[in-house]
Protein backbone atom coordinates (compact mmCIF):
# COMPACT_ATOMS: atom_id res chain seq x y z
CA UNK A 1 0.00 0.00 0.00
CA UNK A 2 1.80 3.35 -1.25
CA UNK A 3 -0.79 5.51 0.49
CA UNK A 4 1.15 5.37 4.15
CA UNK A 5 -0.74 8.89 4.99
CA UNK A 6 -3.92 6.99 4.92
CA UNK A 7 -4.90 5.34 8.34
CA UNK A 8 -7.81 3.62 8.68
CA UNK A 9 -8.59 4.99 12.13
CA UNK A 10 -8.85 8.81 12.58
CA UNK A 11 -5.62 10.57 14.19
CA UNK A 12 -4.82 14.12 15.14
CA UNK A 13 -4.49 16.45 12.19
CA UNK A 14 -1.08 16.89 10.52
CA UNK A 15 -0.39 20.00 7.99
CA UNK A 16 0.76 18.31 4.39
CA UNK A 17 1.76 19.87 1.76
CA UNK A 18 -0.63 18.94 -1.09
CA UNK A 19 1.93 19.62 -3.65
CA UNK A 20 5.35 18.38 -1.44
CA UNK A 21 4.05 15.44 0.05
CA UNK A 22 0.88 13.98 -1.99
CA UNK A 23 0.85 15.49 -5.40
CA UNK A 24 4.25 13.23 -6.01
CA UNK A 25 2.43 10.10 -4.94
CA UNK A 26 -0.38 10.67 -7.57
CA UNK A 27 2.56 11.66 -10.03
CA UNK A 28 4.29 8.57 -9.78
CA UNK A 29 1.20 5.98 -9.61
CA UNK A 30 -1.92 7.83 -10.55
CA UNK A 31 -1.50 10.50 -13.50
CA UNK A 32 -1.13 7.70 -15.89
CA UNK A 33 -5.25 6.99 -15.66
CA UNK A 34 -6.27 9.85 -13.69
CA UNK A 35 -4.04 12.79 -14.81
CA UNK A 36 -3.90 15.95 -17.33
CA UNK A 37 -4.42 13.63 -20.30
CA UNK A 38 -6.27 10.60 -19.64
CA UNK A 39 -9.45 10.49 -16.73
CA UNK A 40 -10.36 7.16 -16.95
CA UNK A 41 -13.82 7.07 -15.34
CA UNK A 42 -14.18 10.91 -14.68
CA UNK A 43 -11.72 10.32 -11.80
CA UNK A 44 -9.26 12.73 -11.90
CA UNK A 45 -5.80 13.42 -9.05
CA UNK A 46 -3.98 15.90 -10.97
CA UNK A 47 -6.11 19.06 -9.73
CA UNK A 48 -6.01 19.60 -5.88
CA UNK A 49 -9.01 21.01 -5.29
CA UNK A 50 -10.39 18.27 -7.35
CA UNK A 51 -8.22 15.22 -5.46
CA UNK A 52 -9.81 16.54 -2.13
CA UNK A 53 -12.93 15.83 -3.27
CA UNK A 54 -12.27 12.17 -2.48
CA UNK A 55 -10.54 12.36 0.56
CA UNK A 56 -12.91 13.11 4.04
CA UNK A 57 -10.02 14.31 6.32
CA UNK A 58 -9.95 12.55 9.62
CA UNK A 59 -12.45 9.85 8.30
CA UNK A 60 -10.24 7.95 6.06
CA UNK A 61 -12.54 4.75 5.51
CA UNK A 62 -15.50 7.19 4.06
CA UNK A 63 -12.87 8.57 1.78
CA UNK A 64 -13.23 7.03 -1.82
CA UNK A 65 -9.46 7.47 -2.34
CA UNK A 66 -8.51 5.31 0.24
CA UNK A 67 -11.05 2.77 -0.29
CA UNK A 68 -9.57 2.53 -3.99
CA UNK A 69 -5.71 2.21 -2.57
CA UNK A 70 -6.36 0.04 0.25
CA UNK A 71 -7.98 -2.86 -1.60
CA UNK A 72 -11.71 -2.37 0.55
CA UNK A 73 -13.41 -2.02 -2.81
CA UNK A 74 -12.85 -5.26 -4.07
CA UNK A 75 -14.00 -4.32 -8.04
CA UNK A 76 -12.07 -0.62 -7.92
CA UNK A 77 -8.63 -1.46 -6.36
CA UNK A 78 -5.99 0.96 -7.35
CA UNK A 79 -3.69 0.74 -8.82
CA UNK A 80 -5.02 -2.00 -11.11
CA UNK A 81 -1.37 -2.87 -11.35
C-alpha cells in the first residue's frame, strides 16, 4: 500500500503539503489513468481542489481514495497494477 498517509482509524491532524508530500504520490502511480491527459472514469488526481474531493479528512474509511488504494473495494482497487 503506497498511500502510508492513509490510516484507517482517525488521528490528530497533521499539515501536508498537497503539492510536497501527496501530489508526487499521484505523479508517480496515478497521473497515468487519472491525470492531465487521460481520466479514466471521470476520476481525476492531478487538480487539488479536485483530489480533495475524495478524501474526508480525519475519516479515512468514508474517503473514496482510500477505499480505492487500500484494496476495501474489491471491483475498484488501485492501482489495477
Amino acid at each position: 500500500l503506497f498511500f502510508s498517509f492513509f490510516t484507517p482509524t482517525a488521528t490528530p491532524a497533521l499539515a501536508v503539503d498537497f503539492v510536497r508530500e501527496v501530489r508526487p504520490i499521484f505523479e508517480k502511480h496515478c497521473y497515468e489513468c487519472h491525470g492531465a491527459e487521460k481520466q479514466k472514469n471521470d476520476y481525476r488526481l492531478d487538480i487539488k481542489a479536485v483530489a480533495l474531493k475524495n478524501i474526508v479528512v480525519g475519516k479515512s474509511v468514508e474517503s473514496p481514495l482510500f477505499r480505492f488504494v487500500s484494496g476495501l473495494e474489491k471491483d475498484l482497487a488501485m492501482p489495477p497494477k
